[in-house]
Protein backbone atom coordinates (compact mmCIF):
# COMPACT_ATOMS: atom_id res chain seq x y z
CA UNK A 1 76.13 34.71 114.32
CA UNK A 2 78.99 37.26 113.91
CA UNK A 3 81.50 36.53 111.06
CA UNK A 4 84.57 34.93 112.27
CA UNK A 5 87.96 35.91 110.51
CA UNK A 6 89.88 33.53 108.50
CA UNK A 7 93.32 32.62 109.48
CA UNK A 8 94.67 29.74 107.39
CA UNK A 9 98.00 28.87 109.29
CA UNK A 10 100.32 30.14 112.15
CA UNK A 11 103.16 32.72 111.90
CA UNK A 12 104.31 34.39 108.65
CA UNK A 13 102.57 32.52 106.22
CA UNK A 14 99.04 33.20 108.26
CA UNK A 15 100.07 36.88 108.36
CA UNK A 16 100.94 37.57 105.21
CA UNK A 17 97.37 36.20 104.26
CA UNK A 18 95.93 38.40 106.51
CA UNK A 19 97.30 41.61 105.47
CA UNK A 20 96.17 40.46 102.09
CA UNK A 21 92.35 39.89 103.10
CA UNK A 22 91.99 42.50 106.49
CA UNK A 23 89.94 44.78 104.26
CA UNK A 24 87.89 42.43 103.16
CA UNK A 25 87.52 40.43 106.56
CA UNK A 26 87.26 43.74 108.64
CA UNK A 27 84.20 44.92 106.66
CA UNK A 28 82.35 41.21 106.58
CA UNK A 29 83.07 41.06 110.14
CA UNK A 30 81.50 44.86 111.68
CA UNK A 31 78.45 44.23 108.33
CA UNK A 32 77.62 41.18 110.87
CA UNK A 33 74.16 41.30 112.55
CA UNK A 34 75.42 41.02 115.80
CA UNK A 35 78.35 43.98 115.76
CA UNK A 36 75.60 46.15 113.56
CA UNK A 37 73.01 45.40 116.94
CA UNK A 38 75.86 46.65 119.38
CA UNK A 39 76.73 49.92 117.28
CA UNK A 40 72.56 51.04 116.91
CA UNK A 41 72.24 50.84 120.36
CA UNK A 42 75.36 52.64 121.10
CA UNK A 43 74.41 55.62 118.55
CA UNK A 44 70.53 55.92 119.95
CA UNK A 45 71.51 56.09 123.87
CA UNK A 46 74.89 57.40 124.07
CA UNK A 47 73.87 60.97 124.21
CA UNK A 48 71.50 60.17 127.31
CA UNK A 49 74.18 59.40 129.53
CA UNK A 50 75.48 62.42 131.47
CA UNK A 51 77.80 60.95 133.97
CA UNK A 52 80.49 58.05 134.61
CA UNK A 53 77.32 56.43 136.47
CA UNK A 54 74.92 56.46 134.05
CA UNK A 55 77.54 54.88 131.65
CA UNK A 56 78.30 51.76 133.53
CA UNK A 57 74.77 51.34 134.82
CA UNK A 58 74.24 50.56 131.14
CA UNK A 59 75.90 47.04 130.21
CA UNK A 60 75.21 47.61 126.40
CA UNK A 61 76.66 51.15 126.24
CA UNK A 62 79.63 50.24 129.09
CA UNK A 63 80.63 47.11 126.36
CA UNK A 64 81.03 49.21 123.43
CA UNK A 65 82.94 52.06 125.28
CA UNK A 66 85.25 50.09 127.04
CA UNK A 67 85.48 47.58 123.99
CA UNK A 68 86.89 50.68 121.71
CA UNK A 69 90.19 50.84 123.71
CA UNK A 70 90.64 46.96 124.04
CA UNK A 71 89.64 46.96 127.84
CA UNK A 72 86.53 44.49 127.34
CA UNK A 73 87.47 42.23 130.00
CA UNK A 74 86.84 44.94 132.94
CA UNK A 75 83.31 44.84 131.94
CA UNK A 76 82.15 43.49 135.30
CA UNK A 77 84.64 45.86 137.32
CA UNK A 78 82.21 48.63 137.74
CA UNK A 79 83.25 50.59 140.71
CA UNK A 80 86.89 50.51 138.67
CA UNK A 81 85.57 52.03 135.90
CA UNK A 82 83.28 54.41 136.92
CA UNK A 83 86.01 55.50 139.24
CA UNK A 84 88.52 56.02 136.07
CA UNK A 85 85.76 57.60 134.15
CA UNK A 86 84.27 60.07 137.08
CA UNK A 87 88.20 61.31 138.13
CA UNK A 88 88.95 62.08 134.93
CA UNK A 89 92.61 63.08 133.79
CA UNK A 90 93.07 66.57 134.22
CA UNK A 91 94.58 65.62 138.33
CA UNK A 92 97.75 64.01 139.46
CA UNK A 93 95.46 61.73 141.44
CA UNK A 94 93.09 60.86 139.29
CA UNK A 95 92.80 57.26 139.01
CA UNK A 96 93.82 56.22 135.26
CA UNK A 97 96.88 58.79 135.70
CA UNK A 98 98.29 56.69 138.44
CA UNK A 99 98.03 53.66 136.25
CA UNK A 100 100.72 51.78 133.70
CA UNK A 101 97.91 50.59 131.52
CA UNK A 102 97.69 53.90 129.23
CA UNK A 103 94.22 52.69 127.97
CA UNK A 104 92.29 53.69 130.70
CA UNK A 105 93.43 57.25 130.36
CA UNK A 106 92.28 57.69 127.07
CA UNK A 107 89.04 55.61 128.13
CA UNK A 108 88.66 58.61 130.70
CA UNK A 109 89.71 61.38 127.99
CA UNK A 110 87.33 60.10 125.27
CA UNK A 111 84.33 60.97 127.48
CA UNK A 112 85.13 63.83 129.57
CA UNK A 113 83.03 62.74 132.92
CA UNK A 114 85.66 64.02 134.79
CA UNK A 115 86.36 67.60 136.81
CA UNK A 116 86.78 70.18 134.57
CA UNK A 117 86.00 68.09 131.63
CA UNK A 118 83.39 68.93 128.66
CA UNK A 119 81.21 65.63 128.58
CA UNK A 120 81.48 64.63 124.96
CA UNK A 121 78.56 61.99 124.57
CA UNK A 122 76.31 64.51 123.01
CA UNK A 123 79.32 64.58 120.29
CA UNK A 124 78.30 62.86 117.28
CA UNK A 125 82.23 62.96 116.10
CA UNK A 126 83.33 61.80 119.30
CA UNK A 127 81.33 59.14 119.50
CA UNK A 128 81.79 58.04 115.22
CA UNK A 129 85.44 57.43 117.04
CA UNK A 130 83.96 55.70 119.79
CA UNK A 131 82.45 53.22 117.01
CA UNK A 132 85.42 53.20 114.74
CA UNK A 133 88.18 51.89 117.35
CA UNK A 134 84.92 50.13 118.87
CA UNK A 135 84.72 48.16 115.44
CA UNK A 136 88.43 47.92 115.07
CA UNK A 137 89.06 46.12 118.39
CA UNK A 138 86.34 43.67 117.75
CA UNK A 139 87.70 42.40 114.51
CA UNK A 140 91.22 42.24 116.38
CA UNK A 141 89.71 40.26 119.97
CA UNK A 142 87.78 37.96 117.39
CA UNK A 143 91.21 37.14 115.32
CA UNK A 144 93.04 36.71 119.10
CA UNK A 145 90.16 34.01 119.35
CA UNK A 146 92.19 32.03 116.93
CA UNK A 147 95.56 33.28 116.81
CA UNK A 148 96.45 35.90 120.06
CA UNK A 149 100.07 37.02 118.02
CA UNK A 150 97.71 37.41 114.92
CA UNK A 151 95.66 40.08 117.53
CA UNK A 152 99.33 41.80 119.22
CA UNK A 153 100.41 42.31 115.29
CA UNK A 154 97.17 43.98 114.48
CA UNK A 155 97.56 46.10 117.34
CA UNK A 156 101.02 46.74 116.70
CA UNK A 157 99.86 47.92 113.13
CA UNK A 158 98.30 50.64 114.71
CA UNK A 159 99.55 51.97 118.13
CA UNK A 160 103.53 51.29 116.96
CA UNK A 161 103.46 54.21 114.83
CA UNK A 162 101.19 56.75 116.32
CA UNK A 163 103.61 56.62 119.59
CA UNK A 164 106.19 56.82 117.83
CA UNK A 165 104.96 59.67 116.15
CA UNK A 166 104.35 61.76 120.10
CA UNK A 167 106.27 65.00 120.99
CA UNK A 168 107.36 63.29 123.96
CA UNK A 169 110.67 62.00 125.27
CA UNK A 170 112.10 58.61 124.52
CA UNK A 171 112.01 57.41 128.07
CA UNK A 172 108.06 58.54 128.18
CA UNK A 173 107.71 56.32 124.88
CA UNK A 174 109.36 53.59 126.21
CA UNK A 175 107.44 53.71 129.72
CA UNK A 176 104.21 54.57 127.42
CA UNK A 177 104.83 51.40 125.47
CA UNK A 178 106.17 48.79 128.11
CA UNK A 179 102.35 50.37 130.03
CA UNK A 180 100.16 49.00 127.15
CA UNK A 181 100.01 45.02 127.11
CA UNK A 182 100.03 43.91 123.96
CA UNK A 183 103.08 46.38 123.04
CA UNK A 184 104.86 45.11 125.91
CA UNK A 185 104.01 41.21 125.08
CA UNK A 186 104.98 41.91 121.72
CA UNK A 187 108.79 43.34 122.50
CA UNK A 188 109.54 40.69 125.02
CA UNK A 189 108.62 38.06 122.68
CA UNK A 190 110.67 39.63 119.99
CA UNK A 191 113.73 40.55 121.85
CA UNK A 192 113.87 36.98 123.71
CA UNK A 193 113.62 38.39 127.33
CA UNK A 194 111.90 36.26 130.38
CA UNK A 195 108.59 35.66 131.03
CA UNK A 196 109.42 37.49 134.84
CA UNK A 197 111.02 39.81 133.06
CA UNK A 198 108.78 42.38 134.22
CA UNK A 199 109.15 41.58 137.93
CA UNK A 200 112.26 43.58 137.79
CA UNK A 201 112.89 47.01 138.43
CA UNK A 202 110.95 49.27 135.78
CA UNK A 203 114.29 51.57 135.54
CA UNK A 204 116.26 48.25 134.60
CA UNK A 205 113.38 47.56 132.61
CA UNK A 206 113.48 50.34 130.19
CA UNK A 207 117.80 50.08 129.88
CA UNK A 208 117.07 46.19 128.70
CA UNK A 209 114.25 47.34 126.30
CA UNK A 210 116.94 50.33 124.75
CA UNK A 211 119.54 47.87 125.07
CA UNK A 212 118.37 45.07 123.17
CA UNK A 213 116.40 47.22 120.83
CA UNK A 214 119.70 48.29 119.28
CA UNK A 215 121.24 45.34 119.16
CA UNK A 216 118.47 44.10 116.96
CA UNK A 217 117.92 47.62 115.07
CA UNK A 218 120.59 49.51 115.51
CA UNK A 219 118.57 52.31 117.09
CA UNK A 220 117.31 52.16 120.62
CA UNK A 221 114.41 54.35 120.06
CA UNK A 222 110.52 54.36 120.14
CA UNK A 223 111.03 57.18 117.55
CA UNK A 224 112.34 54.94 114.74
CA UNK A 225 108.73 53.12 114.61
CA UNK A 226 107.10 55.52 112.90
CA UNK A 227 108.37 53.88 109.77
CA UNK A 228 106.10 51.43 108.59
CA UNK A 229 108.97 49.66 107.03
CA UNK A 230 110.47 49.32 110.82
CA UNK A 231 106.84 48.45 112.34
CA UNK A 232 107.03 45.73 109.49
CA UNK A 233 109.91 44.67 110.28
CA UNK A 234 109.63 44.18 113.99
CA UNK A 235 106.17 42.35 113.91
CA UNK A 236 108.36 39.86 111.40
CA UNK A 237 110.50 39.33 114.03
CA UNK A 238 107.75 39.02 116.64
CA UNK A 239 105.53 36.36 114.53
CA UNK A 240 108.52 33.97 113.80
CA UNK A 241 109.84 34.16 117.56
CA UNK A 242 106.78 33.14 118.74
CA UNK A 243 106.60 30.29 115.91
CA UNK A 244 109.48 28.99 117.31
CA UNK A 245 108.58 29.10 120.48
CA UNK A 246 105.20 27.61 119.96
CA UNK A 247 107.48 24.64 117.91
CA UNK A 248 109.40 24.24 120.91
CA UNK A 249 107.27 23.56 123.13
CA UNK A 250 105.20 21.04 121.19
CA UNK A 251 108.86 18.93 120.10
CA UNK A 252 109.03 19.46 124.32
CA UNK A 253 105.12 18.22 125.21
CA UNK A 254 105.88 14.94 122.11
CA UNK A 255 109.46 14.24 123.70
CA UNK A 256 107.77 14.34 127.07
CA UNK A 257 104.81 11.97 125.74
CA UNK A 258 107.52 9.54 123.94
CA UNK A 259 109.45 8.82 127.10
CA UNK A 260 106.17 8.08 129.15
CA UNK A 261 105.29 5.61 126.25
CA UNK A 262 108.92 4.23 126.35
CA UNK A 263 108.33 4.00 130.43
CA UNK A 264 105.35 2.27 130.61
């Protein structure tokens, strides 16, 4: 049995503990038997697989590699990813480059099945990085398991700063960041905006997202995360909006159950 992380309560108070103990539970957690099993395999057949369909032929291998960039769910959508894997990136029409979901383009990146590309899973660095976010994203799915804002903050930990931190424009941060889920749950949970919000149109989109962003920072920016101190800051936010909203909803499920009890 693989260890499962300790979260003592909801919102702040279960984050702050968590920040306290993630070294701690991170390494109990990938020491488990069962995470240890995964990463073996991984290291001793990795190299043998030359192509995107040797990769997802193997369930084992096609787990840990699409588990390292938080995409574990797609695990029985084989055509998919062998199709994001074998286009690669380096054309317009490759698959993962026509997709909002950034993931899938680094998925594609990290092992270089595509045109032009230098396969990498003879790499041992490469693949040490395959096994490090592999390990990472585990301990954050198996916190989610208990607490899913617990997971986003994690996340947010990590991928907040870094593209922040990209020589890119603001509006290819913004689209970059409102393309990767939990990113995108996090800042419409923190700025209060619709759960259709993203229905609309994805120009309108990104002027709400500046928009509100300054109202709340005073900077309407991607850039500004690459403060810890603002990444900090934000995920506050984030964890006590969604305690509220979680308290809302159960004061709205015990009024609801109080007036059919008062019916009846």
């Amino acid at each position: 049995m693989s260890y499962q992380p300790v979260i003592p309560s909801t919102g702040l108070v279960g984050w702050r503990f968590l920040q306290r103990t993630h070294e701690a539970q991170f390494e109990a957690f990938n020491a488990s038997s069962q995470i240890q099993r995964e990463i073996d395999y991984f290291n001793e057949n990795i190299g043998d697989m030359r192509s995107a369909e040797d990769l997802v032929k193997n369930r084992r291998l096609l787990g840990v590699a699409l588990g390292a960039f938080g995409l574990q769910d797609d695990i029985d959508n084989r055509y998919f990813i062998q199709r994001i894997l074998s286009d690669g990136t380096s054309s317009d029409d490759a698959l993962a480059n026509k997709l909002t979901d950034e993931r899938y383009r680094k998925l594609s990146e990290a092992f270089g099945f595509g045109p032009g590309a230098a396969v990498t899973t003879g790499f041992s660095e490469n693949m040490n990085d395959i096994v490090a976010q592999y390990q990472t994203h585990s301990f954050e799915v198996s916190v989610g398991e208990q607490d899913d804002t617990m997971r986003i903050a994690l996340y947010a930990q990590r991928e907040l700063g870094e593209l922040a931190d990209k020589d890119i424009s603001e509006d290819t941060k913004w689209f970059s960041l409102m393309g990767l889920p939990p990113l995108r749950s996090m800042f419409e949970t923190a700025l209060g905006l619709p759960s259709a919000f993203g229905q609309i149109d994805i120009d309108q989109q990104l002027k709400v997202f500046r928009e509100k962003t300054r109202a709340i920072t005073g900077d309407d920016t991607v850039s500004q995360f690459s403060d810890p101190a603002m990444v900090e800051k934000f995920t506050t936010l984030y964890l006590a909006r969604s305690q509220i909203a979680e308290m809302n909803v159960a004061n709205s499920s015990s009024a609801n159950a109080l007036t059919l009890l008062q019916s009846s």
